[in-house]
N, C-alpha and C. Protein backbone atom coordinates (compact mmCIF):
# COMPACT_ATOMS: atom_id res chain seq x y z
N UNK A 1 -266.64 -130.65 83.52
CA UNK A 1 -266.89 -130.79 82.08
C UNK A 1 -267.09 -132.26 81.75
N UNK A 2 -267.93 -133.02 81.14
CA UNK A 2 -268.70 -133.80 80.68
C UNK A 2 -268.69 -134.28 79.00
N UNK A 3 -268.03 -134.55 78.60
CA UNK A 3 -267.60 -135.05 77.12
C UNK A 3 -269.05 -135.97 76.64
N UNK A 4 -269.77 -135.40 75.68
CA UNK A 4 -271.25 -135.90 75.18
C UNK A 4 -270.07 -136.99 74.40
N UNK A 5 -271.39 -137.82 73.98
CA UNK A 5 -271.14 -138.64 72.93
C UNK A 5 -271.25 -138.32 71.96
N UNK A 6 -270.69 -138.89 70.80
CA UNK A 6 -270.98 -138.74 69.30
C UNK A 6 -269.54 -137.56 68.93
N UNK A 7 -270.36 -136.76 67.94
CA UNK A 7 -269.13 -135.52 67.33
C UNK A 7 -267.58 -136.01 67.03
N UNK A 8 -266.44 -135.51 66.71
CA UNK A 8 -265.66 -135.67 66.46
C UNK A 8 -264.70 -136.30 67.93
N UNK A 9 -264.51 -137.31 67.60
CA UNK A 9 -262.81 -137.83 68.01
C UNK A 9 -262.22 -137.17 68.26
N UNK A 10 -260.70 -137.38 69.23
CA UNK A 10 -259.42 -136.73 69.58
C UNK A 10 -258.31 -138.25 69.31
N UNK A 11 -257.29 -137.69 68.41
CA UNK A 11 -256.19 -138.61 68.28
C UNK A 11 -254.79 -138.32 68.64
N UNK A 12 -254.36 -138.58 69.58
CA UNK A 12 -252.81 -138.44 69.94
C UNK A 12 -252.01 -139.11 69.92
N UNK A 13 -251.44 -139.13 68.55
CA UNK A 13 -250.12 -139.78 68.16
C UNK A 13 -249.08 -139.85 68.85
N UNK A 14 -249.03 -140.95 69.36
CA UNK A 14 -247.52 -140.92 70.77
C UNK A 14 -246.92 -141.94 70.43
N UNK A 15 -246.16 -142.19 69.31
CA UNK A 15 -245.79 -143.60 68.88
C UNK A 15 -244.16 -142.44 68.67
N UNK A 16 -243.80 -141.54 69.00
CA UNK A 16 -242.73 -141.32 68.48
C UNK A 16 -241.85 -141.74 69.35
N UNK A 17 -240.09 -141.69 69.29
CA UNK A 17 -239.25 -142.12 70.17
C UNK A 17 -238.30 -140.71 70.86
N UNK A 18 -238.67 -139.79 70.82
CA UNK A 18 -238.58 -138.80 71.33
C UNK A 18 -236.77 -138.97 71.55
N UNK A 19 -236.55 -139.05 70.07
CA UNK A 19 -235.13 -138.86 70.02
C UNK A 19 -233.75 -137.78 70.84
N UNK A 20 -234.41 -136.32 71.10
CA UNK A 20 -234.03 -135.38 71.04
C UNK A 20 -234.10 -135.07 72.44
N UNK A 21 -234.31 -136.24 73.70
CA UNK A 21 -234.79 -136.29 74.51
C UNK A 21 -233.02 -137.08 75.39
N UNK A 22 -232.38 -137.29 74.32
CA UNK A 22 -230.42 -137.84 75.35
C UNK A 22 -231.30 -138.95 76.32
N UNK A 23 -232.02 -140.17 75.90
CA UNK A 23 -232.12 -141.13 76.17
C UNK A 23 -233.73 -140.78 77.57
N UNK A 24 -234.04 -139.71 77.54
CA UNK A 24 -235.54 -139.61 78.39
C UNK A 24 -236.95 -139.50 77.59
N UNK A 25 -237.29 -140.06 78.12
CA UNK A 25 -238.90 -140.24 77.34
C UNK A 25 -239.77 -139.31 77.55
N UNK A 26 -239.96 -138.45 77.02
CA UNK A 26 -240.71 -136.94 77.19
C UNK A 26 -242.06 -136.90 77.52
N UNK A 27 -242.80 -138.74 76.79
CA UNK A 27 -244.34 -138.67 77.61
C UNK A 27 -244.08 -138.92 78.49
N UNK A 28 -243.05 -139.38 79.47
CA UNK A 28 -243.13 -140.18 80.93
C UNK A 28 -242.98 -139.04 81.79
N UNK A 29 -242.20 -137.99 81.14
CA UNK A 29 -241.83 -136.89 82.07
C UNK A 29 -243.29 -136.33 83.00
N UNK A 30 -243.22 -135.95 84.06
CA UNK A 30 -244.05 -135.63 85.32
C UNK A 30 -244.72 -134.22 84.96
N UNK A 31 -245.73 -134.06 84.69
CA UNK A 31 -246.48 -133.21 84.67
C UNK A 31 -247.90 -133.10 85.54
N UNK A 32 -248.18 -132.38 86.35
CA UNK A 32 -249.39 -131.72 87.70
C UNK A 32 -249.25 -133.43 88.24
N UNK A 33 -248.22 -134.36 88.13
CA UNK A 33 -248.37 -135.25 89.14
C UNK A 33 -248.53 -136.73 88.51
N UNK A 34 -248.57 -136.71 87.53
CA UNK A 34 -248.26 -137.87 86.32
C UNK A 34 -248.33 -137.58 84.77
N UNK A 35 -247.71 -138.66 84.04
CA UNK A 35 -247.04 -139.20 83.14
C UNK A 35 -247.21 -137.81 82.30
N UNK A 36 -246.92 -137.38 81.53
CA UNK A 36 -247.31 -136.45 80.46
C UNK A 36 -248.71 -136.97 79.39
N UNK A 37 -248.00 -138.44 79.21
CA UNK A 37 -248.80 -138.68 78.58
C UNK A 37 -250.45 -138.99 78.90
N UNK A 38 -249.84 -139.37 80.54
CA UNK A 38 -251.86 -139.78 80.71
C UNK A 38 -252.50 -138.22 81.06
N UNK A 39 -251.33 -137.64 81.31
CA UNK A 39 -251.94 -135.89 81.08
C UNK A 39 -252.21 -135.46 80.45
N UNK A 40 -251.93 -135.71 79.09
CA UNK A 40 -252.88 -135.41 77.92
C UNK A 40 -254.18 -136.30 77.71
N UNK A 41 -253.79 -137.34 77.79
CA UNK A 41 -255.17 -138.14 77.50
C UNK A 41 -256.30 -137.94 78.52
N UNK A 42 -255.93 -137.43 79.83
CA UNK A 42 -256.95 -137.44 80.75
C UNK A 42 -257.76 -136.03 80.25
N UNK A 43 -256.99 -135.29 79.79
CA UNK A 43 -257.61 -133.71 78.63
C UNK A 43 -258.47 -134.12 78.20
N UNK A 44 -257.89 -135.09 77.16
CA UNK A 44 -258.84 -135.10 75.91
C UNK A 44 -259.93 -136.14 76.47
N UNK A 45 -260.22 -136.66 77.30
CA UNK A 45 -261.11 -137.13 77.73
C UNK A 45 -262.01 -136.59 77.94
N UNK A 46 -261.66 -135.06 78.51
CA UNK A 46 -262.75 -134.44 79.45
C UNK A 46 -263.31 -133.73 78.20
N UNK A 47 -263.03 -133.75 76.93
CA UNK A 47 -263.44 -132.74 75.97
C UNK A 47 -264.41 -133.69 75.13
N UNK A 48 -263.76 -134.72 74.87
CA UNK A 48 -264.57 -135.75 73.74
C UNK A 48 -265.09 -136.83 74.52
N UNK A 49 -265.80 -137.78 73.91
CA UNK A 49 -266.40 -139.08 74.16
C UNK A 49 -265.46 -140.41 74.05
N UNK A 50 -264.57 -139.91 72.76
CA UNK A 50 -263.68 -140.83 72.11
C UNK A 50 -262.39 -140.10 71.57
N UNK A 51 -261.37 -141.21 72.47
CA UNK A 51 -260.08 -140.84 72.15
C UNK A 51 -259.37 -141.59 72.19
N UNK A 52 -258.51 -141.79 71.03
CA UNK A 52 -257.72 -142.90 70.24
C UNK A 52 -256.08 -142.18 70.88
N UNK A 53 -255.68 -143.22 71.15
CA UNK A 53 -254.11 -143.11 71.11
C UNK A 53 -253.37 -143.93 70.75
N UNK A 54 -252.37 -143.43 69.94
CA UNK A 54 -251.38 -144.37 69.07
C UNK A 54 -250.19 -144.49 69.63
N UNK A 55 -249.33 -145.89 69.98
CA UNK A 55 -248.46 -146.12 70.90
C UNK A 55 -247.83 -147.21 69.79
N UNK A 56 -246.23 -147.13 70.21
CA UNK A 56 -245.41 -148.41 70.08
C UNK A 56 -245.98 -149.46 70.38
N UNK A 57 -245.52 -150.50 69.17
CA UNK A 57 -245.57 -151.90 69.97
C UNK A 57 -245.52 -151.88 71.49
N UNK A 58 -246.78 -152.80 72.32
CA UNK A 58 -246.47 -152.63 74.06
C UNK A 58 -244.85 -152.92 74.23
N UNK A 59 -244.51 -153.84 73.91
CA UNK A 59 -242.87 -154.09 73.67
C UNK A 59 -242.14 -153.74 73.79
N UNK A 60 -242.27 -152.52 72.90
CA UNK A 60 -240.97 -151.47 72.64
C UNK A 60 -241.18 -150.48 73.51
N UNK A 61 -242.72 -150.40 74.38
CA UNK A 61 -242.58 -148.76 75.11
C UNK A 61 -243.48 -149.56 76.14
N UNK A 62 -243.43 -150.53 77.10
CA UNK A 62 -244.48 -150.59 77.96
C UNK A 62 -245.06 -149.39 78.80
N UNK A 63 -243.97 -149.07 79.90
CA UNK A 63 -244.20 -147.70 80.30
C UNK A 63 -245.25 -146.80 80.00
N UNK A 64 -245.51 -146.39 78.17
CA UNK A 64 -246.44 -145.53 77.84
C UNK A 64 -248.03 -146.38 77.90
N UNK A 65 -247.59 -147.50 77.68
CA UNK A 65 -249.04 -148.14 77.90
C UNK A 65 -249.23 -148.32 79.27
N UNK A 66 -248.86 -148.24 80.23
CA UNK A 66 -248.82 -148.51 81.65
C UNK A 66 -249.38 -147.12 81.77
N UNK A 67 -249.01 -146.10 81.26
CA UNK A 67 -249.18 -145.03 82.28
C UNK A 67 -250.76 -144.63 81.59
N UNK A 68 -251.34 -145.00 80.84
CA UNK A 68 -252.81 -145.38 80.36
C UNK A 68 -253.87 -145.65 80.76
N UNK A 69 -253.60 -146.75 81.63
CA UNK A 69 -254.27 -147.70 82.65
C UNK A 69 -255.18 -146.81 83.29
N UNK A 70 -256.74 -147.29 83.09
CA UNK A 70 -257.45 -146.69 83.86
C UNK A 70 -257.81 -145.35 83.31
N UNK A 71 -257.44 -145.15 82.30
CA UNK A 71 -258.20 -143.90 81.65
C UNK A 71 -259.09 -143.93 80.41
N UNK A 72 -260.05 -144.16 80.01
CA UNK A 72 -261.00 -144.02 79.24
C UNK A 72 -260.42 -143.82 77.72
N UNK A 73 -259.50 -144.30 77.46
CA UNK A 73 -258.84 -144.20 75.82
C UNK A 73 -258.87 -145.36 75.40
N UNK A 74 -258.87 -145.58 74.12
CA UNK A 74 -258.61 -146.27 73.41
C UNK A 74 -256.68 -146.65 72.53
N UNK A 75 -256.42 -147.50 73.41
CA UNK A 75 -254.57 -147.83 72.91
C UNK A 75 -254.50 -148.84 71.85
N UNK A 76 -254.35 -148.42 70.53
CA UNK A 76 -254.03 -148.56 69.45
C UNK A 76 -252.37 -148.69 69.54
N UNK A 77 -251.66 -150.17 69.04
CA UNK A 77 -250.32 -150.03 68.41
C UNK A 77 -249.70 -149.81 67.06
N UNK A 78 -248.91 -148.74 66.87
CA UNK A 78 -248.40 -148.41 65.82
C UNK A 78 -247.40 -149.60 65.03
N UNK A 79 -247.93 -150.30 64.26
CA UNK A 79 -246.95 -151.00 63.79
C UNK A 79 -245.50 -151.26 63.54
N UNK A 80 -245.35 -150.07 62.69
CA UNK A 80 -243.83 -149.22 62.14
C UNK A 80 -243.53 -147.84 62.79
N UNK A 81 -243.97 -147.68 63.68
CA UNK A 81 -243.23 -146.17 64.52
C UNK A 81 -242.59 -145.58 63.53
N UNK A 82 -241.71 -146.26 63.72
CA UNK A 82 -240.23 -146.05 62.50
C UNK A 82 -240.66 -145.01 61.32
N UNK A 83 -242.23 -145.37 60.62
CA UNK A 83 -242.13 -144.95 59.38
C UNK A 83 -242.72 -143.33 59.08
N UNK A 84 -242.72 -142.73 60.69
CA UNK A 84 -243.08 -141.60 60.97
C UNK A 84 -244.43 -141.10 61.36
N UNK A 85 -244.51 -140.08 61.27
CA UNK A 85 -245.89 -139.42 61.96
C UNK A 85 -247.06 -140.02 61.14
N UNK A 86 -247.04 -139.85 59.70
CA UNK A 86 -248.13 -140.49 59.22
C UNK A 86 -248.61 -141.99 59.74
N UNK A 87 -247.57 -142.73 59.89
CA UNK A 87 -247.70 -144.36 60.43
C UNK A 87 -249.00 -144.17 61.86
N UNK A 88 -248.62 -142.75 62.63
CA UNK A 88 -249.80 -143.01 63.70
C UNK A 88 -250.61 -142.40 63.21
N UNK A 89 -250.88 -141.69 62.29
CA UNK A 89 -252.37 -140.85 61.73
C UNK A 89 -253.04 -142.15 60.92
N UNK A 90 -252.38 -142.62 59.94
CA UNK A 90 -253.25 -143.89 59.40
C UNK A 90 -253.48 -144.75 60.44
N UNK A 91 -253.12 -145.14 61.78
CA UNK A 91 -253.09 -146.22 62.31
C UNK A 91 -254.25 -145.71 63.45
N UNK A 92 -254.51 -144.47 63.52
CA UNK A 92 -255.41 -143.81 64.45
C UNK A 92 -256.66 -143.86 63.96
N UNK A 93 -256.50 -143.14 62.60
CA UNK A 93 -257.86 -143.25 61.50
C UNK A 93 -258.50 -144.77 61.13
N UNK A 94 -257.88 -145.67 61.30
CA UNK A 94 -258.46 -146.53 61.15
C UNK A 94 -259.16 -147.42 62.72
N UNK A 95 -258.65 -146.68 63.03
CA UNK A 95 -259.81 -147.33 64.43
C UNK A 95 -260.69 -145.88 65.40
N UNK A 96 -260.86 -145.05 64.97
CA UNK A 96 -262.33 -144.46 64.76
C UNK A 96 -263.05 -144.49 65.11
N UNK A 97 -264.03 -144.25 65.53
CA UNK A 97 -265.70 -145.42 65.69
C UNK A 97 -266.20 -144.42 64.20
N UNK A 98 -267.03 -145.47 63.94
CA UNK A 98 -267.40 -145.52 63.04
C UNK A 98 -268.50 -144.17 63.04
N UNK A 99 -268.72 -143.61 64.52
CA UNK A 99 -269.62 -142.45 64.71
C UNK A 99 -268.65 -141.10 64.40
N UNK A 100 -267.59 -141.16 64.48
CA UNK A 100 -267.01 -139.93 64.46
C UNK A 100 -267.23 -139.05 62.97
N UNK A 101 -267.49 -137.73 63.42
CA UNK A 101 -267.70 -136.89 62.46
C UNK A 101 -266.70 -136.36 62.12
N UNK A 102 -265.67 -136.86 62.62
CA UNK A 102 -264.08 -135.21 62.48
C UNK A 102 -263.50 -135.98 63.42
N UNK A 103 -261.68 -135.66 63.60
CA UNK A 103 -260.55 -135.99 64.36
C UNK A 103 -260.33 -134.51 64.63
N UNK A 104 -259.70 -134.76 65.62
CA UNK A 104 -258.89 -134.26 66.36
C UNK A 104 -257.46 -134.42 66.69
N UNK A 105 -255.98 -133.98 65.54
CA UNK A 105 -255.40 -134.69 66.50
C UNK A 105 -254.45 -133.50 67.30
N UNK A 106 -254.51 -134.50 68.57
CA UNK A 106 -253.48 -133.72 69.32
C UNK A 106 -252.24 -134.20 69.94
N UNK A 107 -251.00 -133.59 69.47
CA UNK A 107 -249.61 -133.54 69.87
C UNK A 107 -249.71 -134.33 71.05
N UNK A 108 -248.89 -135.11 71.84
CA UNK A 108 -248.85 -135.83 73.04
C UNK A 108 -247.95 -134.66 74.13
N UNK A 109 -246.92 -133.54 73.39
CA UNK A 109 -245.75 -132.80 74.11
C UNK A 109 -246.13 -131.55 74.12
N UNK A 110 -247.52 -131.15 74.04
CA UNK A 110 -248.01 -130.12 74.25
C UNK A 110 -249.02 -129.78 75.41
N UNK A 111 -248.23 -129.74 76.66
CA UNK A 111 -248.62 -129.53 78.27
C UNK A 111 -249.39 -128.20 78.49
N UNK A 112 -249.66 -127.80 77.50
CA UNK A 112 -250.29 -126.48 77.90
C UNK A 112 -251.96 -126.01 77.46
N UNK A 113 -252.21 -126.90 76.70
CA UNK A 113 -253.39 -127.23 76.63
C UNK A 113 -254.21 -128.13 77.40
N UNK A 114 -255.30 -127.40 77.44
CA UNK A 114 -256.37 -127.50 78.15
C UNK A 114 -257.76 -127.92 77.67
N UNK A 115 -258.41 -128.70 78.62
CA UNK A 115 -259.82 -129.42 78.04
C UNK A 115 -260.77 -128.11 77.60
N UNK A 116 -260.68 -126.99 78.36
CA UNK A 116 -261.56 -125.77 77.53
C UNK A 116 -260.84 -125.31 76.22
N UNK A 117 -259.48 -125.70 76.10
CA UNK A 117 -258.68 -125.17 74.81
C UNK A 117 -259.39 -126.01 73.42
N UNK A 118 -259.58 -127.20 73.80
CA UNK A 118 -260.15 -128.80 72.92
C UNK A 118 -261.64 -128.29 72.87
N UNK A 119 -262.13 -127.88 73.69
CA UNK A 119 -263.54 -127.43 73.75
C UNK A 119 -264.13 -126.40 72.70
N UNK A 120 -263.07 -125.33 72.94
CA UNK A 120 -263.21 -123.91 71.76
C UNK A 120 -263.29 -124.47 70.69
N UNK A 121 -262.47 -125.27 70.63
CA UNK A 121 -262.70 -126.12 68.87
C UNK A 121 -263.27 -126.66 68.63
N UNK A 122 -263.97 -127.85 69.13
CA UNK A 122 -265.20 -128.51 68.89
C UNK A 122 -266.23 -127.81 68.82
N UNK A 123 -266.61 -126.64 70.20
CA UNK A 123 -268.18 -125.80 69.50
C UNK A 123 -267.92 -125.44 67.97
N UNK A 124 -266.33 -124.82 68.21
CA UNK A 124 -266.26 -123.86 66.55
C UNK A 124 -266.70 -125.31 65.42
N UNK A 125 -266.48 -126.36 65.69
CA UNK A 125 -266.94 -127.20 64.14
C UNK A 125 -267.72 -127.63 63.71
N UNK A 126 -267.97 -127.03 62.31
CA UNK A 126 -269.25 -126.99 61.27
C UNK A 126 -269.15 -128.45 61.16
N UNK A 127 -268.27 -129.10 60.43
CA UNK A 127 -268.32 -130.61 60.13
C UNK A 127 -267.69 -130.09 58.23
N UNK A 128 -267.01 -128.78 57.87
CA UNK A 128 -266.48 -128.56 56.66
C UNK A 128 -265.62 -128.20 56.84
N UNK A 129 -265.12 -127.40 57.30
CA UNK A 129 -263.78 -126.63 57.37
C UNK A 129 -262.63 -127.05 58.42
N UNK A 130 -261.59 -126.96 58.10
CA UNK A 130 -260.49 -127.77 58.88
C UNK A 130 -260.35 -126.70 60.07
N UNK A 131 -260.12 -126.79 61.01
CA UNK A 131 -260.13 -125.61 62.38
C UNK A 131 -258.49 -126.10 62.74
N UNK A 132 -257.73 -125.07 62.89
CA UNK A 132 -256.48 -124.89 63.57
C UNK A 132 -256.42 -124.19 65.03
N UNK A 133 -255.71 -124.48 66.18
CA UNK A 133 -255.11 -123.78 66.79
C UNK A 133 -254.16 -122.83 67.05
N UNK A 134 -254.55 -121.81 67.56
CA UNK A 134 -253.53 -120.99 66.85
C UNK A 134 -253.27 -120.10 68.23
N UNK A 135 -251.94 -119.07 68.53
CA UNK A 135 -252.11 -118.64 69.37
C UNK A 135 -252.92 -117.30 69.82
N UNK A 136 -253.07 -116.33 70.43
CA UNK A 136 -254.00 -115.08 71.01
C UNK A 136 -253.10 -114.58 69.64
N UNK A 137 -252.13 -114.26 69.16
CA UNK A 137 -251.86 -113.43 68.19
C UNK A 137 -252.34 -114.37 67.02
N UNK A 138 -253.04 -115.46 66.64
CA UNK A 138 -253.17 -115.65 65.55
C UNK A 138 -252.50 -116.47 64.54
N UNK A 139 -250.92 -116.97 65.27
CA UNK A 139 -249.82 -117.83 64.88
C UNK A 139 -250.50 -119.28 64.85
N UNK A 140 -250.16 -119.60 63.86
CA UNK A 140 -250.67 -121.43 63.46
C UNK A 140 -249.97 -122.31 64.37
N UNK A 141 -250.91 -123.29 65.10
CA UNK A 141 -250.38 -124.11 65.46
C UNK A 141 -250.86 -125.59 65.64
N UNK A 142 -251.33 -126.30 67.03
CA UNK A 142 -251.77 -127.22 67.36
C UNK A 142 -253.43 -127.30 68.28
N UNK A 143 -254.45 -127.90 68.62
CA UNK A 143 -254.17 -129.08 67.82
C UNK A 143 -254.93 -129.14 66.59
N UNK A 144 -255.28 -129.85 65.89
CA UNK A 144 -256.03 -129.52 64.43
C UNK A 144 -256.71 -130.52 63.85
N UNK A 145 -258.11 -130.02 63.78
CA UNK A 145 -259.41 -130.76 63.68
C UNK A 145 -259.56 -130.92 62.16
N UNK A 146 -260.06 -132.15 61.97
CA UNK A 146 -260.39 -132.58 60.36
C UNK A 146 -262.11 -133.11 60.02
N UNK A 147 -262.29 -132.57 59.21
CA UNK A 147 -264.35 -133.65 59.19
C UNK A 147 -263.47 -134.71 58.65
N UNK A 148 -264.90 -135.28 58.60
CA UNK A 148 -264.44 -136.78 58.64
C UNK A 148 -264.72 -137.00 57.09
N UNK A 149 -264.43 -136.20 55.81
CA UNK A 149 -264.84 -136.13 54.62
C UNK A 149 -263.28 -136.26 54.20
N UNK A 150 -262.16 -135.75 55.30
CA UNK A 150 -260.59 -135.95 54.94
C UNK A 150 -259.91 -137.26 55.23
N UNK A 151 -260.70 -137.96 56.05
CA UNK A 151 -260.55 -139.37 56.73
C UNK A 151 -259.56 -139.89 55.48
N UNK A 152 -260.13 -140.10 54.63
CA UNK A 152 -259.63 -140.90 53.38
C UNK A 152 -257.89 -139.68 52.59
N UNK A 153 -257.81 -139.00 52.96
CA UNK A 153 -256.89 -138.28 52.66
C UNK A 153 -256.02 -138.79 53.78
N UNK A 154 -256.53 -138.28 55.03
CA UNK A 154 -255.36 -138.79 56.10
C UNK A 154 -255.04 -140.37 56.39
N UNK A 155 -255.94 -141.10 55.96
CA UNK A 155 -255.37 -142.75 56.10
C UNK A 155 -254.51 -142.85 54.59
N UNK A 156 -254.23 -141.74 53.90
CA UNK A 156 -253.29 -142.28 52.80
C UNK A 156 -252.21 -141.07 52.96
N UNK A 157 -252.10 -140.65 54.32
CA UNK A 157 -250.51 -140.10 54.45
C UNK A 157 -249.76 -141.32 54.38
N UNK A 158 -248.17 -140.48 54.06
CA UNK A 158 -246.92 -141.46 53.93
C UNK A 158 -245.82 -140.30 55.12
N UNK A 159 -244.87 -140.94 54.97
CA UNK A 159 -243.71 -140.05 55.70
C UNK A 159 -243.55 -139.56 56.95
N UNK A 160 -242.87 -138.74 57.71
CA UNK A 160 -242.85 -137.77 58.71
C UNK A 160 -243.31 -136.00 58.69
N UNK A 161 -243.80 -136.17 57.80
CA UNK A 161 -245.32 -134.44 57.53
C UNK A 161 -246.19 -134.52 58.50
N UNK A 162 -246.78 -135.39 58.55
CA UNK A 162 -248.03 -135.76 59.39
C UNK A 162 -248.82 -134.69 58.13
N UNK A 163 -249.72 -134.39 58.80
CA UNK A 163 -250.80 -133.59 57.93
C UNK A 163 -250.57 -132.28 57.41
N UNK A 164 -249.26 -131.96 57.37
CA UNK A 164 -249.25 -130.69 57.08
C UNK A 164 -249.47 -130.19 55.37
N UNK A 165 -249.40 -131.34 54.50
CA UNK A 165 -249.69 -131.47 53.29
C UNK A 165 -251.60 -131.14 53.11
N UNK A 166 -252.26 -131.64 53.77
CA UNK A 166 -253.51 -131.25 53.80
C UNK A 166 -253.92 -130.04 53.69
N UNK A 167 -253.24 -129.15 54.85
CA UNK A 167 -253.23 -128.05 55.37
C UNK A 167 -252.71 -127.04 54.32
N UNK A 168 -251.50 -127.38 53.16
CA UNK A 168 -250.93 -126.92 52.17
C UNK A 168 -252.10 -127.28 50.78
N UNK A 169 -252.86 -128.08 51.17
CA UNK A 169 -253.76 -128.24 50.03
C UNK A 169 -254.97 -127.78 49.40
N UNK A 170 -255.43 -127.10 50.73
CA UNK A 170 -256.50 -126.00 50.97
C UNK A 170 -256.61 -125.17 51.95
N UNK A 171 -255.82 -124.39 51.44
CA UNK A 171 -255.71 -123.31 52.21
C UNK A 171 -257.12 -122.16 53.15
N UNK A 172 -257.71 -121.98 51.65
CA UNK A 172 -259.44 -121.45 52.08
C UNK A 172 -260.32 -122.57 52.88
N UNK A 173 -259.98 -123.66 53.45
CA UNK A 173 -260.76 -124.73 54.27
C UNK A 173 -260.77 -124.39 55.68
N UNK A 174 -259.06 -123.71 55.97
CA UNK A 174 -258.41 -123.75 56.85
C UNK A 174 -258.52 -122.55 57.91
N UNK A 175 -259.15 -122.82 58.67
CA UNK A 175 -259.48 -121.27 60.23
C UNK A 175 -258.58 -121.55 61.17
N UNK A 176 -258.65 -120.67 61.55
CA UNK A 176 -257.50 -120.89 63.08
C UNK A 176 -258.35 -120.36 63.81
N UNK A 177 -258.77 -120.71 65.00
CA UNK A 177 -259.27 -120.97 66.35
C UNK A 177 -258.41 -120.04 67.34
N UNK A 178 -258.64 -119.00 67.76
CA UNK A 178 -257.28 -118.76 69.11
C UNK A 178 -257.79 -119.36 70.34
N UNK A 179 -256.56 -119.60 70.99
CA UNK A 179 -256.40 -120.10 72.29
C UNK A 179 -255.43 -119.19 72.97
N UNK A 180 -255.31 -119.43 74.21
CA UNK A 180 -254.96 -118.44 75.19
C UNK A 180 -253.60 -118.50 75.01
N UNK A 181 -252.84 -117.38 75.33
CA UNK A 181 -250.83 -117.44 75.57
C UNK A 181 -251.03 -118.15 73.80
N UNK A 182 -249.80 -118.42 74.37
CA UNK A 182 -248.97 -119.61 73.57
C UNK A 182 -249.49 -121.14 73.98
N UNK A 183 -250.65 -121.25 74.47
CA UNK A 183 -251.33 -122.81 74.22
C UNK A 183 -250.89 -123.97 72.98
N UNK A 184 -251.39 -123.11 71.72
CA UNK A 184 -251.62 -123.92 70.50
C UNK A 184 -250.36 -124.06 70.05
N UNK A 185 -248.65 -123.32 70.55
CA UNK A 185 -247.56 -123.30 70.31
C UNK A 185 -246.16 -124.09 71.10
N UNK A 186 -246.72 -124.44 72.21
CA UNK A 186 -245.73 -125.37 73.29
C UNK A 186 -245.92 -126.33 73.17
N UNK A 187 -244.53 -126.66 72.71
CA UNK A 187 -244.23 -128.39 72.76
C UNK A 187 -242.80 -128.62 73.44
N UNK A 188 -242.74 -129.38 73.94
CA UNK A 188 -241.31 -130.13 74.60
C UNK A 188 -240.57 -130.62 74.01
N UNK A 189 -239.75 -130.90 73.19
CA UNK A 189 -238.77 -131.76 72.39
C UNK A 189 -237.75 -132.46 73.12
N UNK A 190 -237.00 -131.34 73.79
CA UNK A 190 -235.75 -131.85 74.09
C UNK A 190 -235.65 -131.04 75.80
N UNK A 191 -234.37 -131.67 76.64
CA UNK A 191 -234.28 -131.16 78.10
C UNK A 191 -234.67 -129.76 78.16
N UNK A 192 -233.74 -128.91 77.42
CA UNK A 192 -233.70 -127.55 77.59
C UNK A 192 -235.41 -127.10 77.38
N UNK A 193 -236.31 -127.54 76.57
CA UNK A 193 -237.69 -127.28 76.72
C UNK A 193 -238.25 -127.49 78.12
N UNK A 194 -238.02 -128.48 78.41
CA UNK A 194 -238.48 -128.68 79.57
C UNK A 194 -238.05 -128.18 80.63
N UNK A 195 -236.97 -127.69 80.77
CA UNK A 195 -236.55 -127.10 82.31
C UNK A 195 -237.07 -125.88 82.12
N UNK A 196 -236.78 -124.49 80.64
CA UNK A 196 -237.60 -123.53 80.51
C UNK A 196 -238.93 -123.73 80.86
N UNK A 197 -239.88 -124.44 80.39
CA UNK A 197 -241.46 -124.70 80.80
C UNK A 197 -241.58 -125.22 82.14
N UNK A 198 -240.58 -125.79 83.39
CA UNK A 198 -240.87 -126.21 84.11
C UNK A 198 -240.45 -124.71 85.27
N UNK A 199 -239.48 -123.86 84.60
CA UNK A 199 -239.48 -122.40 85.50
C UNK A 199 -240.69 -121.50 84.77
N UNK A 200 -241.31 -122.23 83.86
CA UNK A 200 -242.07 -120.61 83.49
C UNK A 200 -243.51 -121.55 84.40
N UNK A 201 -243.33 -122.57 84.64
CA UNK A 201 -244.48 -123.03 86.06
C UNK A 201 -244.61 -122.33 87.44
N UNK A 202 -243.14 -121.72 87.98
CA UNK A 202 -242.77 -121.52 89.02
C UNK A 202 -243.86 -119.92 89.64
């Protein structure tokens, strides 16, 4: 698979501190053989042209920028981590290329998606309607595509919502996309996620 140029962006907000994690860093954790995190980004590579990732000060998280190296993204630092999820959606949206028609963003702790999962969604987008992931039954989830007509809505989030206020704002905008299993629904938070997802590998 071959990521054209142009069309919508992919943004993966990884500026969080993965609190819930008893002192382990949940992008570093080992997934098909590295970082989580360059395991997602090496995804979204294969799907888009352009993909923004939002990281801590190098400072505060070298590691996540290390494990980067050599992959075709773009590493953006989050100023204020601190000031929540919105802090990496404005901080993502503003470095963009200026070609993008639509974002993409996608979760950094969601190992179960796949570059054909990122794919289903991009054919599905008109360039109007917001596209969700959702699972084979239809359950809302991750990751979730915006035209680039919301740009200006999402560079004026505040808080720890991330976009879910958007999503509450127009409802009739909003499709869900299915993806396979529980794709659009796994995320890792904390140990006990991960040892379950690392036996349901086995």
């Amino acid at each position: 698979m071959t990521a054209q140029p142009g069309g919508p962006a992919i943004l993966i907000p990884a500026a969080g501190r993965s609190t819930r994690m008893r002192g382990r860093d949940k992008l570093l954790e080992p997934v098909r053989g590295r970082p989580l995190l360059a395991d997602r980004a090496g995804v979204a590579s294969r799907a888009a042209a352009s993909v923004v990732v939002a990281l801590p000060p190098r400072p505060e998280a070298p590691a996540r920028w290390d494990a980067l190296e050599g992959l075709t993204v773009t590493r953006i630092a989050v100023a204020s981590p601190a000031a929540g999820m919105a802090a990496s959606l404005v901080a993502g949206i503003a470095a963009l290329p200026a070609s993008a028609t639509g974002v993409m963003i996608l979760p950094a702790d969601m190992p179960d998606i796949t570059a054909d999962d990122l794919t289903v969604l991009l054919d599905a987008f008109d360039g109007l309607h917001i596209l969700r992931g959702a699972s084979d039954a239809g359950e809302p989830g991750h990751p979730v595509l915006f035209p680039a007509a919301d740009f200006p809505a999402l560079a004026a989030l505040t808080g720890d919502r991330g976009a879910r206020a958007l999503l509450a704002a127009d409802p009739g905008r909003v499709k869900r996309v299915p993806l396979p299993g529980r794709h659009a629904l796994t995320d890792l938070d904390t140990p006990e996620d991960w040892a379950a997802w690392r036996v349901r590998q086995t």
